[in-house]
PDB file of N, CA and C in Angstrom:
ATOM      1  N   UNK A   1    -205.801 166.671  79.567  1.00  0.00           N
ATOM      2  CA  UNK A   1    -205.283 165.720  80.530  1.00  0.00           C
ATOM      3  C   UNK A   1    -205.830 164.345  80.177  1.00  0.00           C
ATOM      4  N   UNK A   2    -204.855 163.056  80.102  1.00  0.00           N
ATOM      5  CA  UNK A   2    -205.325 162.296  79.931  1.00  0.00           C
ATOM      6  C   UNK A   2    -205.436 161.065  81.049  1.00  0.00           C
ATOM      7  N   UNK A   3    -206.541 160.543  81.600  1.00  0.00           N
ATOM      8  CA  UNK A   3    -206.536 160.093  82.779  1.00  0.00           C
ATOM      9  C   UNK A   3    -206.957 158.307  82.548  1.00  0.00           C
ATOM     10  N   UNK A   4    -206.301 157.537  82.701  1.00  0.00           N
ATOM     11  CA  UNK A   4    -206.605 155.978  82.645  1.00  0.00           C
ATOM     12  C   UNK A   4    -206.642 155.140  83.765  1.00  0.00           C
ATOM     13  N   UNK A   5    -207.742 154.757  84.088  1.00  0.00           N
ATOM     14  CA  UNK A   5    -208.418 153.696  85.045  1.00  0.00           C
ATOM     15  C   UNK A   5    -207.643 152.969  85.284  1.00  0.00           C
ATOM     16  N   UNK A   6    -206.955 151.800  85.928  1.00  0.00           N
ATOM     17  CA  UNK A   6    -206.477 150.658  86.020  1.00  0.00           C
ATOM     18  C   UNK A   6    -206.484 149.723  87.428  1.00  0.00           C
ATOM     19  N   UNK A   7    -206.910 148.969  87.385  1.00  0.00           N
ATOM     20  CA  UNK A   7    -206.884 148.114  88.433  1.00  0.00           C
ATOM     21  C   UNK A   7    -205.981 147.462  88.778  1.00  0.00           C
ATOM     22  N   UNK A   8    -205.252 148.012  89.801  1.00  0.00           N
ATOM     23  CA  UNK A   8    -204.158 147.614  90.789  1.00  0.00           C
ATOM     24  C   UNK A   8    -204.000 146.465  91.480  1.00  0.00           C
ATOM     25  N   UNK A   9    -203.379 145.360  90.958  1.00  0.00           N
ATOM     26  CA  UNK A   9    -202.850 143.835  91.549  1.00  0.00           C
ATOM     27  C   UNK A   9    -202.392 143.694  92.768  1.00  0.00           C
ATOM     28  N   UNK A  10    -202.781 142.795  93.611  1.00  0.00           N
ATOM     29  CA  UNK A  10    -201.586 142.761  94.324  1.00  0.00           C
ATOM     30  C   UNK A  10    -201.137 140.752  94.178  1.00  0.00           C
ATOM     31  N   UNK A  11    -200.005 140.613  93.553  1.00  0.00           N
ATOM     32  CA  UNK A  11    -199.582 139.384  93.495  1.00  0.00           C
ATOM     33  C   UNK A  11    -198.901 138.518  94.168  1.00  0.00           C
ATOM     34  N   UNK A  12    -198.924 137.583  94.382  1.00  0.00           N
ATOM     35  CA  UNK A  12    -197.686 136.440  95.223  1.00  0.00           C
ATOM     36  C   UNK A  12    -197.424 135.668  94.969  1.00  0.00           C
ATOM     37  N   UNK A  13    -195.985 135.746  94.616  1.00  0.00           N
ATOM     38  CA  UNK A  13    -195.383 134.325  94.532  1.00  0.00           C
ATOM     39  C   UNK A  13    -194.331 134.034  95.584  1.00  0.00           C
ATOM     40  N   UNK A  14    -194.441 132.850  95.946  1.00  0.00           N
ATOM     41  CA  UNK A  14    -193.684 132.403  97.226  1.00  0.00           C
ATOM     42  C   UNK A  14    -193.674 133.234  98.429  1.00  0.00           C
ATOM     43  N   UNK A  15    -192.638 133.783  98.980  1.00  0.00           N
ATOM     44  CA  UNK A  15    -192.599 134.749  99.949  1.00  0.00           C
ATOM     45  C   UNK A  15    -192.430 136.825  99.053  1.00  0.00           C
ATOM     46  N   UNK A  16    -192.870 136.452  97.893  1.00  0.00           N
ATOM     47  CA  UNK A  16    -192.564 137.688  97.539  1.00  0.00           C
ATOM     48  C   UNK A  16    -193.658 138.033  96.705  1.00  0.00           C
ATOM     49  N   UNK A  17    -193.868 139.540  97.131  1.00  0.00           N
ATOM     50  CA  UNK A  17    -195.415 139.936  96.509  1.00  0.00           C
ATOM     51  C   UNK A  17    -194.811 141.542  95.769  1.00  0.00           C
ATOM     52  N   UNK A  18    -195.116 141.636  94.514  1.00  0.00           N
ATOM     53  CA  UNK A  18    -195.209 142.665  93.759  1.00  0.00           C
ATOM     54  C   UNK A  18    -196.773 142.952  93.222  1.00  0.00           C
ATOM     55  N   UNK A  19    -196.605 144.739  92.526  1.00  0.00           N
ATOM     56  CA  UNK A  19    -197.587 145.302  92.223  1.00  0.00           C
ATOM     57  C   UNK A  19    -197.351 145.198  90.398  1.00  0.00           C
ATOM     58  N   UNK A  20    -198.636 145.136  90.365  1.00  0.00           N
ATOM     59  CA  UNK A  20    -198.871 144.999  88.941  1.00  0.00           C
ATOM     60  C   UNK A  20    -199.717 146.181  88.085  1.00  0.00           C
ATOM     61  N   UNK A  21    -200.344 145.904  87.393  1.00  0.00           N
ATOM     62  CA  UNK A  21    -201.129 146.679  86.692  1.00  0.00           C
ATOM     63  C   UNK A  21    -201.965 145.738  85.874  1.00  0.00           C
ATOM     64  N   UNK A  22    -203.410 146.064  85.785  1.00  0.00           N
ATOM     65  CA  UNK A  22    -204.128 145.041  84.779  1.00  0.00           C
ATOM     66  C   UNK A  22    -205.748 146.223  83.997  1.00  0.00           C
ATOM     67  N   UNK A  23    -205.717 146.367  82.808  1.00  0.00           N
ATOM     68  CA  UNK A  23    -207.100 146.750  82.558  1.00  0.00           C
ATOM     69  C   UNK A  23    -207.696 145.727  82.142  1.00  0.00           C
ATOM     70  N   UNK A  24    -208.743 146.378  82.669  1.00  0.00           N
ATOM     71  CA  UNK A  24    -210.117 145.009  82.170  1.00  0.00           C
ATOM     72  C   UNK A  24    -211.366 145.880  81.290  1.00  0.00           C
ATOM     73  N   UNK A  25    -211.259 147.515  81.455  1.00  0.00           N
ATOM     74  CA  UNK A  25    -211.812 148.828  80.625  1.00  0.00           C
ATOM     75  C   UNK A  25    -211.014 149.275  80.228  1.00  0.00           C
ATOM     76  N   UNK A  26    -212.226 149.722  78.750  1.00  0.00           N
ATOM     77  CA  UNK A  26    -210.862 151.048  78.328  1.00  0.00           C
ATOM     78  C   UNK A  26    -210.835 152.204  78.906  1.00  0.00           C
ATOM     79  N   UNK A  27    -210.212 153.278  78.274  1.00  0.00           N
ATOM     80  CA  UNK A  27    -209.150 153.682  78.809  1.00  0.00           C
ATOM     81  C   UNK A  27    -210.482 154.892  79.281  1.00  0.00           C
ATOM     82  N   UNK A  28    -210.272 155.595  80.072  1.00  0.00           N
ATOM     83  CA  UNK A  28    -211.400 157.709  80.408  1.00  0.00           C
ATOM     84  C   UNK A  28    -210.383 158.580  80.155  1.00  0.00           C
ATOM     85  N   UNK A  29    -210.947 159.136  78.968  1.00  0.00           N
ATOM     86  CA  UNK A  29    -210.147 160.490  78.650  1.00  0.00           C
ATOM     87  C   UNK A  29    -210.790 161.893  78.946  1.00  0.00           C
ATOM     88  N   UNK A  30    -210.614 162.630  79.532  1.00  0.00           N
ATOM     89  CA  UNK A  30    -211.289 163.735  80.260  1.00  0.00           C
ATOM     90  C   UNK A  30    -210.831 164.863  80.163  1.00  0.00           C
ATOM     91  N   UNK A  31    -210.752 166.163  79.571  1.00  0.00           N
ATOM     92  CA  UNK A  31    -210.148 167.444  79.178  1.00  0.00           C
ATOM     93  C   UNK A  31    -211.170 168.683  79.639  1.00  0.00           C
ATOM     94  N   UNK A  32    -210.993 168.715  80.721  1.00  0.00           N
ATOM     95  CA  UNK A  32    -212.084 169.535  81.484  1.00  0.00           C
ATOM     96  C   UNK A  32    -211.943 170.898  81.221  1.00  0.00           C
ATOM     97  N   UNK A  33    -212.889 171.983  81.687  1.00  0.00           N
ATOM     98  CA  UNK A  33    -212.524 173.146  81.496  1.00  0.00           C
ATOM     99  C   UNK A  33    -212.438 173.783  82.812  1.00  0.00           C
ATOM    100  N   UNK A  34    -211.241 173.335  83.507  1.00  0.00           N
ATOM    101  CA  UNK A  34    -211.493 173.470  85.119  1.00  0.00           C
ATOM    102  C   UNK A  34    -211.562 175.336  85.654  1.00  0.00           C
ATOM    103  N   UNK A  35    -211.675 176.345  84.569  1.00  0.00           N
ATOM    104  CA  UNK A  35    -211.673 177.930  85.041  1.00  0.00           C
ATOM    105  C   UNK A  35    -212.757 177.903  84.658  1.00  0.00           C
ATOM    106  N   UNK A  36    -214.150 177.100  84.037  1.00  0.00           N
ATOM    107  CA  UNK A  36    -215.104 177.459  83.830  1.00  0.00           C
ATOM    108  C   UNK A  36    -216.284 176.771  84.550  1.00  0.00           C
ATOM    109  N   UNK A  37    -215.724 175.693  85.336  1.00  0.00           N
ATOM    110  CA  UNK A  37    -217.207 174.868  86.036  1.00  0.00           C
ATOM    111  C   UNK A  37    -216.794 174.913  87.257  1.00  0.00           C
ATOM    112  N   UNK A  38    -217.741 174.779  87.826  1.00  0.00           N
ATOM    113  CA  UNK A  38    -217.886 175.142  89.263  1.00  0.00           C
ATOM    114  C   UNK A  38    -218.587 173.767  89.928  1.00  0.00           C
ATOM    115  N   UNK A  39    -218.299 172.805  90.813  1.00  0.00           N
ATOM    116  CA  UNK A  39    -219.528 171.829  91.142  1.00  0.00           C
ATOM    117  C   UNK A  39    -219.313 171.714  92.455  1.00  0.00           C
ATOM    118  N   UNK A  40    -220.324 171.276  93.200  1.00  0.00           N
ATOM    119  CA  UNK A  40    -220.511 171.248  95.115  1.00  0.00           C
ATOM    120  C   UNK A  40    -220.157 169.901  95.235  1.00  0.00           C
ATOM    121  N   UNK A  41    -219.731 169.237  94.427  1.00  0.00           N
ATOM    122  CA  UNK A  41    -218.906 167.627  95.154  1.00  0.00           C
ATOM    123  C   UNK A  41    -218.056 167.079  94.102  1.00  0.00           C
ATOM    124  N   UNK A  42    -217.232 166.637  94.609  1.00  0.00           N
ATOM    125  CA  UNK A  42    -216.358 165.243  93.114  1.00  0.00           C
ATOM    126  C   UNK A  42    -217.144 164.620  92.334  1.00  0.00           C
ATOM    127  N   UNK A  43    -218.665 163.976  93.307  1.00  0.00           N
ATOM    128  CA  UNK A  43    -219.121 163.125  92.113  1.00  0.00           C
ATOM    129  C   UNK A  43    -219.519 163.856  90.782  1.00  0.00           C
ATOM    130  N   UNK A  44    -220.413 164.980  91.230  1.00  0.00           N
ATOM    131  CA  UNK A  44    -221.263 166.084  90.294  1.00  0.00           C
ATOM    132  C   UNK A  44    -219.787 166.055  89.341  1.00  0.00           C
ATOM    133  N   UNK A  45    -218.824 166.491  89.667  1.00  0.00           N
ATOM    134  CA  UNK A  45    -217.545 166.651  88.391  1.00  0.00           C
ATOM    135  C   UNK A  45    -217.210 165.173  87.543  1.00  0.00           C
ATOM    136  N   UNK A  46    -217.237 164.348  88.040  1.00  0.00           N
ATOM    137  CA  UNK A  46    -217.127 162.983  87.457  1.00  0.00           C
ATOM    138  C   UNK A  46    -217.835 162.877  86.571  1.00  0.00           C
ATOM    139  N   UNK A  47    -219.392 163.305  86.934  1.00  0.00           N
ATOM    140  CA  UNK A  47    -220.813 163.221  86.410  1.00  0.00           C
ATOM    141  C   UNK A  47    -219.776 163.469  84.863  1.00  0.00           C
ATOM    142  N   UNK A  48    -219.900 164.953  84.785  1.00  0.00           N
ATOM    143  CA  UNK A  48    -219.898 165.676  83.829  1.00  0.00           C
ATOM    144  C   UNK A  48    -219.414 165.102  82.486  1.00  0.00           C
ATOM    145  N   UNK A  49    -218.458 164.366  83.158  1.00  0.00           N
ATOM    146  CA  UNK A  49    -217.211 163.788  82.412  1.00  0.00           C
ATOM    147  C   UNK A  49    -217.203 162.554  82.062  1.00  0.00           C
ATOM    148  N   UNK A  50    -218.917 162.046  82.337  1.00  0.00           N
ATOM    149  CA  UNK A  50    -219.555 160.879  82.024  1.00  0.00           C
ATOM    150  C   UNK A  50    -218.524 159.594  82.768  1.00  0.00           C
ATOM    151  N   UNK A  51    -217.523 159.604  83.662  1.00  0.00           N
ATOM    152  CA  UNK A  51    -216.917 159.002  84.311  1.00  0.00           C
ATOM    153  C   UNK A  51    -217.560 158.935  85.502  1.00  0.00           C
ATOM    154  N   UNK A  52    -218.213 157.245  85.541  1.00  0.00           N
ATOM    155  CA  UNK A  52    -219.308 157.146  86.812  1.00  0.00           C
ATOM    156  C   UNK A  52    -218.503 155.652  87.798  1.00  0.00           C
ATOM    157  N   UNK A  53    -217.367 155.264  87.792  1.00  0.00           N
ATOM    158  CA  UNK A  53    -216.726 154.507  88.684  1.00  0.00           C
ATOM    159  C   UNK A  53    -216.898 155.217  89.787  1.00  0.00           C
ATOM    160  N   UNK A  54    -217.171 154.464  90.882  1.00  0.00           N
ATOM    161  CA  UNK A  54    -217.171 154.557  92.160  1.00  0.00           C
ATOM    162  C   UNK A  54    -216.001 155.382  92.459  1.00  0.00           C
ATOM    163  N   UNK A  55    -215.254 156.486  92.793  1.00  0.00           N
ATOM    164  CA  UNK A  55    -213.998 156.526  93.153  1.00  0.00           C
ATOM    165  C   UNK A  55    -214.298 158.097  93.865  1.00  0.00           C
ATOM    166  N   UNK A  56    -215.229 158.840  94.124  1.00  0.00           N
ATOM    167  CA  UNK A  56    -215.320 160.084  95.198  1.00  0.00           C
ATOM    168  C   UNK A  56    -215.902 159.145  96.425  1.00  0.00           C
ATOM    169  N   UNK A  57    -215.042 159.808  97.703  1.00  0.00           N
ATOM    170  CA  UNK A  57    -215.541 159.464  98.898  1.00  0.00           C
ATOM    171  C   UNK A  57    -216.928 160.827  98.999  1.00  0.00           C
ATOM    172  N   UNK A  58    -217.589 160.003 100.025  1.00  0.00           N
ATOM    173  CA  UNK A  58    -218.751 161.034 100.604  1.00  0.00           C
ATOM    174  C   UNK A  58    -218.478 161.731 101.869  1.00  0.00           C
ATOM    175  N   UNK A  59    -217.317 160.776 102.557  1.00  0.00           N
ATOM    176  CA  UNK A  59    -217.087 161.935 103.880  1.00  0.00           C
ATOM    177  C   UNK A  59    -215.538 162.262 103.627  1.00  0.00           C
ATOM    178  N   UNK A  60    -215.870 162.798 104.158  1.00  0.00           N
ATOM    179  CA  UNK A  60    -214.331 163.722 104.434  1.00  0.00           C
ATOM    180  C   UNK A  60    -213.908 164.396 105.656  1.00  0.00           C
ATOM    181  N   UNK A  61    -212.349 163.304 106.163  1.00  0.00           N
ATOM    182  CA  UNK A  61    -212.298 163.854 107.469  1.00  0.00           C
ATOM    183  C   UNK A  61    -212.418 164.975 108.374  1.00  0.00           C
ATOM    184  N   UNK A  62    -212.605 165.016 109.182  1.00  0.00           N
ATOM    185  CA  UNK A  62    -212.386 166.506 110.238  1.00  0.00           C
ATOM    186  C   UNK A  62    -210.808 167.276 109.706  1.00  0.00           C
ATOM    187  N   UNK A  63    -210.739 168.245 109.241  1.00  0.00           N
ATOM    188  CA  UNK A  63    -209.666 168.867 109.263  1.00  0.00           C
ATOM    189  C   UNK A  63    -209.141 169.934 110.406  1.00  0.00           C
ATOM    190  N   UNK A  64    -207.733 169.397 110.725  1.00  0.00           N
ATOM    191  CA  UNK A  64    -207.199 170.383 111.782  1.00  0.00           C
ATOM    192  C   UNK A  64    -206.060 171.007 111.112  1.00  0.00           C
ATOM    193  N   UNK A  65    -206.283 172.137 111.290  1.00  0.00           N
ATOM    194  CA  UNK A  65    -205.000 173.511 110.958  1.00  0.00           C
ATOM    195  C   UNK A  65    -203.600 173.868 111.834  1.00  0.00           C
ATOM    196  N   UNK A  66    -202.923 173.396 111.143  1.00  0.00           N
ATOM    197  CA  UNK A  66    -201.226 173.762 112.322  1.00  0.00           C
ATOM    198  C   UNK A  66    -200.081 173.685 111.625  1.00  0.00           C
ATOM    199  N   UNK A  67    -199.548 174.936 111.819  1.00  0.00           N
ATOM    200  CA  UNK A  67    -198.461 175.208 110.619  1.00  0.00           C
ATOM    201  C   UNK A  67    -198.662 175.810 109.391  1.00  0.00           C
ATOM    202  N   UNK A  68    -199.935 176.328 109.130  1.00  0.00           N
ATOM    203  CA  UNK A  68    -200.403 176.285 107.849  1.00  0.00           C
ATOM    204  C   UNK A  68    -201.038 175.617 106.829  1.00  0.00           C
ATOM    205  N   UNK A  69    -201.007 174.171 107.625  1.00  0.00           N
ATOM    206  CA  UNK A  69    -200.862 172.930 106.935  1.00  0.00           C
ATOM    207  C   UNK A  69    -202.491 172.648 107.598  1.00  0.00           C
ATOM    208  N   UNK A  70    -203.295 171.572 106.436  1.00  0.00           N
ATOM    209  CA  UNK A  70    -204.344 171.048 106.621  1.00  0.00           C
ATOM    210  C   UNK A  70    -204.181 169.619 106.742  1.00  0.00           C
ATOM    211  N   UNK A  71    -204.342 169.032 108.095  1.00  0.00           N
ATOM    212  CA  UNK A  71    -204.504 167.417 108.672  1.00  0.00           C
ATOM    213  C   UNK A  71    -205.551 167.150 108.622  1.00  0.00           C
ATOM    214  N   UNK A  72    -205.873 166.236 107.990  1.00  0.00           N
ATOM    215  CA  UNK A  72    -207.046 165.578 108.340  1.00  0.00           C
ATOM    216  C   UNK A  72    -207.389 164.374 109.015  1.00  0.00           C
ATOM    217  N   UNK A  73    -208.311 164.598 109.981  1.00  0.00           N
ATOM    218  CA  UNK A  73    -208.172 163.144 111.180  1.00  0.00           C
ATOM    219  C   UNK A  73    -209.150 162.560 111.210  1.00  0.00           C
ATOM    220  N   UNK A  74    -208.660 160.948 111.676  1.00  0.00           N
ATOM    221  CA  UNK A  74    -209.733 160.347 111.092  1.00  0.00           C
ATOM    222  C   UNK A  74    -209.163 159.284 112.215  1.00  0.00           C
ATOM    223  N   UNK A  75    -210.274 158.178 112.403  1.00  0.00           N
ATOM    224  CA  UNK A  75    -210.229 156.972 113.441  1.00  0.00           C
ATOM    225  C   UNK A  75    -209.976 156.125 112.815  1.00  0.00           C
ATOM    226  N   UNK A  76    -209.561 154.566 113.652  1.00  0.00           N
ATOM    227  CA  UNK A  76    -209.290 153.649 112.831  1.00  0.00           C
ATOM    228  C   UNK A  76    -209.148 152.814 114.392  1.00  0.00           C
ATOM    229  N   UNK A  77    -210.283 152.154 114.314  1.00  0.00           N
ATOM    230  CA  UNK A  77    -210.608 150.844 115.341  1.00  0.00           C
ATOM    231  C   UNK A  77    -210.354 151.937 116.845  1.00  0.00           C
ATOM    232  N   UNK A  78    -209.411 151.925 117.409  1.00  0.00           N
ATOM    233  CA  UNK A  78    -209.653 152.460 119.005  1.00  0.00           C
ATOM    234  C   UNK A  78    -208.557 153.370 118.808  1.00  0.00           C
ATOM    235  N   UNK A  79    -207.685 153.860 117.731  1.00  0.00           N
ATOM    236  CA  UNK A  79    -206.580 154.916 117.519  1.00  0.00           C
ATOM    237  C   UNK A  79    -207.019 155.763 116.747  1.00  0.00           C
ATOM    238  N   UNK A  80    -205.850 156.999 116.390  1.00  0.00           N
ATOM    239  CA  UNK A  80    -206.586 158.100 115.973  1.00  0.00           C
ATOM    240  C   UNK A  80    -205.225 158.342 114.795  1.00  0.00           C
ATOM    241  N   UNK A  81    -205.768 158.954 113.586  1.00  0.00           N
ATOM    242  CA  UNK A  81    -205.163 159.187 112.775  1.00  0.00           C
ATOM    243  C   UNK A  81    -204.780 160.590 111.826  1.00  0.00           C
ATOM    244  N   UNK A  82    -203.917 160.516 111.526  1.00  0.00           N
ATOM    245  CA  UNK A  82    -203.965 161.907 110.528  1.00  0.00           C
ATOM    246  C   UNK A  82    -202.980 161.496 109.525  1.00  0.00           C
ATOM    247  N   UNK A  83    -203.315 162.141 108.602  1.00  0.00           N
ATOM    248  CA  UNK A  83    -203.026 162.363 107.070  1.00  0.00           C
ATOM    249  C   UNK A  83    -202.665 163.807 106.409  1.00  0.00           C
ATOM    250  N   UNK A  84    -202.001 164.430 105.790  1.00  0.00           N
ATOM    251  CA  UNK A  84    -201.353 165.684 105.313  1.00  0.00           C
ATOM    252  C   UNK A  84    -200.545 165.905 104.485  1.00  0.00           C
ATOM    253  N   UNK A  85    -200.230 166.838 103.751  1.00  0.00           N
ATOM    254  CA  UNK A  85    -199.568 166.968 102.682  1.00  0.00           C
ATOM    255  C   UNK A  85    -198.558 168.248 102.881  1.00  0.00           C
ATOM    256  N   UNK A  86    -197.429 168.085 102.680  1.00  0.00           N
ATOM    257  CA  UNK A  86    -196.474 169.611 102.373  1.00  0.00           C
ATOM    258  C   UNK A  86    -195.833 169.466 101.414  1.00  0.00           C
ATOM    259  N   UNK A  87    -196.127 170.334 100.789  1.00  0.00           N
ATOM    260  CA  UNK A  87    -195.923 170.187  99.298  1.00  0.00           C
ATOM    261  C   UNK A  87    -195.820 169.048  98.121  1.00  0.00           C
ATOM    262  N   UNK A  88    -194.145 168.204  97.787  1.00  0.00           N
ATOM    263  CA  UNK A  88    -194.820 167.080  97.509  1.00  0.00           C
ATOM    264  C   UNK A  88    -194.573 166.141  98.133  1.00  0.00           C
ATOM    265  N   UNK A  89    -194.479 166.616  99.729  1.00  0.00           N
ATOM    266  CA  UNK A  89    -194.358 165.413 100.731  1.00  0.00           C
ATOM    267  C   UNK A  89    -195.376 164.712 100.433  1.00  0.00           C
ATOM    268  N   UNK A  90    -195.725 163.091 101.982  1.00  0.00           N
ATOM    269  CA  UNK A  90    -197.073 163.429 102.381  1.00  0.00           C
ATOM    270  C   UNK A  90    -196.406 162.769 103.923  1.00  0.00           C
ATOM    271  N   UNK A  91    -197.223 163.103 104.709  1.00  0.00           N
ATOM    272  CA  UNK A  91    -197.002 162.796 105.965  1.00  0.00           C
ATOM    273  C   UNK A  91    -198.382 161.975 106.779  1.00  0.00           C
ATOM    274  N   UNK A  92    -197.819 161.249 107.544  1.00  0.00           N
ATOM    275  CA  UNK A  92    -198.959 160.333 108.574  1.00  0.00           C
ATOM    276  C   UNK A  92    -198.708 160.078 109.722  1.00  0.00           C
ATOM    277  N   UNK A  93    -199.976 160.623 110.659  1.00  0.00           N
ATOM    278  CA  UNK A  93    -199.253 159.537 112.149  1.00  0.00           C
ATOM    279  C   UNK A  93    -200.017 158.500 112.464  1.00  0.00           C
ATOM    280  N   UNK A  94    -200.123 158.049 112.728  1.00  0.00           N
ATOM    281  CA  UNK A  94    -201.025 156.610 113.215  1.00  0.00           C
ATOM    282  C   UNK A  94    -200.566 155.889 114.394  1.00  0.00           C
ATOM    283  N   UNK A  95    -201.510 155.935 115.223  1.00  0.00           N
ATOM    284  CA  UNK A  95    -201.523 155.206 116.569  1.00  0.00           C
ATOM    285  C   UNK A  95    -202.207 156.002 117.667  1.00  0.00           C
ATOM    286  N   UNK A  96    -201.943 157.282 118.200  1.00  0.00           N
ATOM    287  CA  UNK A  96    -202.447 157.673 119.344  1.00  0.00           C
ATOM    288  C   UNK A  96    -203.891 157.283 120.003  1.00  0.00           C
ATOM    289  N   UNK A  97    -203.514 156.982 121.372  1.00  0.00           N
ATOM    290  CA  UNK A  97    -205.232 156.461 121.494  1.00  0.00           C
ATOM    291  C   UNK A  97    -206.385 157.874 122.205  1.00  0.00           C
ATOM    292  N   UNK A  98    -205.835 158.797 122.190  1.00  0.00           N
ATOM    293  CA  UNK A  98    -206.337 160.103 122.065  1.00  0.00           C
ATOM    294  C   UNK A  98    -206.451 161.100 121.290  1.00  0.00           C
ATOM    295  N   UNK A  99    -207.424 162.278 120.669  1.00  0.00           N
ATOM    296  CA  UNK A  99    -207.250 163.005 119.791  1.00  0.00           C
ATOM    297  C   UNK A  99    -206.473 164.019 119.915  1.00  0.00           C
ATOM    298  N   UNK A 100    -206.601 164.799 121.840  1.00  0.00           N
ATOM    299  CA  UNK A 100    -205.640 165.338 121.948  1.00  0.00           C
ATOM    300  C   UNK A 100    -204.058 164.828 121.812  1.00  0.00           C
ATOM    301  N   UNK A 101    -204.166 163.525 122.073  1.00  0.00           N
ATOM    302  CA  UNK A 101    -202.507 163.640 121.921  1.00  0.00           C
ATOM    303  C   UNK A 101    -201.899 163.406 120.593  1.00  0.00           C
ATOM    304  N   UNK A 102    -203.062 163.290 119.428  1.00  0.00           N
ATOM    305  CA  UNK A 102    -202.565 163.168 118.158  1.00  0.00           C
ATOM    306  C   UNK A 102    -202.296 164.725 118.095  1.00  0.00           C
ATOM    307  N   UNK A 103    -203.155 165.828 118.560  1.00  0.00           N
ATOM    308  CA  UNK A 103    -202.661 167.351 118.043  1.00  0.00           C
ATOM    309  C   UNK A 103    -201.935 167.565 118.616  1.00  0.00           C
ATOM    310  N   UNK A 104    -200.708 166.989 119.582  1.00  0.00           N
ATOM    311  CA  UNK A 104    -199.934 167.333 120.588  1.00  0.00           C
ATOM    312  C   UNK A 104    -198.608 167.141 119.550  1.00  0.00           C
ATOM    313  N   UNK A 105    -199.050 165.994 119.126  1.00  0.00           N
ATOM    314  CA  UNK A 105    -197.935 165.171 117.693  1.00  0.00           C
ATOM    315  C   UNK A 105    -197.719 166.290 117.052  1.00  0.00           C
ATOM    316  N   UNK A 106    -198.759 166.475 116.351  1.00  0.00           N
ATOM    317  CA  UNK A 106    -198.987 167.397 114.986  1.00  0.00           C
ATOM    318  C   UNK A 106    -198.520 169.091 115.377  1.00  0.00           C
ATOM    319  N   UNK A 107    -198.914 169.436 116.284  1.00  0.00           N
ATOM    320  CA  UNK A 107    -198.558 170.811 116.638  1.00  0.00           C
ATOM    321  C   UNK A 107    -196.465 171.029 116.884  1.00  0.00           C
ATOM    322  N   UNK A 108    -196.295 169.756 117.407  1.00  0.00           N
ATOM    323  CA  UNK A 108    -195.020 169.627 117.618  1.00  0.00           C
ATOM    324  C   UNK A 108    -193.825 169.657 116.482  1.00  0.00           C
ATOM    325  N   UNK A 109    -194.520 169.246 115.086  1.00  0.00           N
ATOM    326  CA  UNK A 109    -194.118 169.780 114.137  1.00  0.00           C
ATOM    327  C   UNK A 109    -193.415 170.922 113.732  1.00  0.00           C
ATOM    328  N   UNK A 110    -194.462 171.510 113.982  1.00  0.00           N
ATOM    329  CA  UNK A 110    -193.850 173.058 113.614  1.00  0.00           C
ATOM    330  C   UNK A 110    -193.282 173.933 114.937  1.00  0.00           C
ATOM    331  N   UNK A 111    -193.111 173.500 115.833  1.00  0.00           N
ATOM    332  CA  UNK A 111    -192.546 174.258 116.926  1.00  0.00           C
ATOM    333  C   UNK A 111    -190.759 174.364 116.645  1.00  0.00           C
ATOM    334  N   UNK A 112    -190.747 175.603 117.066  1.00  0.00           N
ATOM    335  CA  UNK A 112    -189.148 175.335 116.567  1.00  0.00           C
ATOM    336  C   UNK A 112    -188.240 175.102 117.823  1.00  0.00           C
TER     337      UNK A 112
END
């Protein structure tokens, strides 16, 4: 697998803003042996791979289960959030100012 760093622009001109691409490093090439290592966090795997950019978080949201599906919720100033994946969806809600009524959202999903 070949994996390349790049630092993501964000540009403006006039009233109109596009995404760019810019390296300023070269490139991390990384060919892991992912059926043979085992590690207790992202960074420890980064380690390995002598790839030491900042880029594993240390927390990781609360996950809630519904549908099968893993949400993970998380705050953001005085609202409540979730984040999720089905397959190669991805899905988000953002806003509720309660946690129950974000799982009220989320459960409602899958109700048929």
């Amino acid at each position: 697998m070949d994996t390349t760093y790049w630092a993501q622009l964000l540009s403006g001109e006039k009233e109109t803003f596009s995404f760019g691409y810019s390296s300023n490093e070269p490139s991390v090439t990384a060919s892991p042996p992912w059926n043979t290592k085992k590690f207790t966090n992202l960074q420890s795997a980064l380690n390995v791979y002598e790839i030491s950019h900042r880029i594993a978080p240390k927390y990781i949201p609360e996950v809630y289960e519904s549908g099968g599906i893993s949400h993970y919720i998380m705050t953001n100033m005085d609202s409540y959030a979730a984040a999720w994946t089905n397959g190669s969806l991805e899905g988000g809600i953002f806003g509720p100012k309660t946690k129950n009524d974000l799982l009220k959202m989320i459960d409602s999903i899958y109700k048929e």
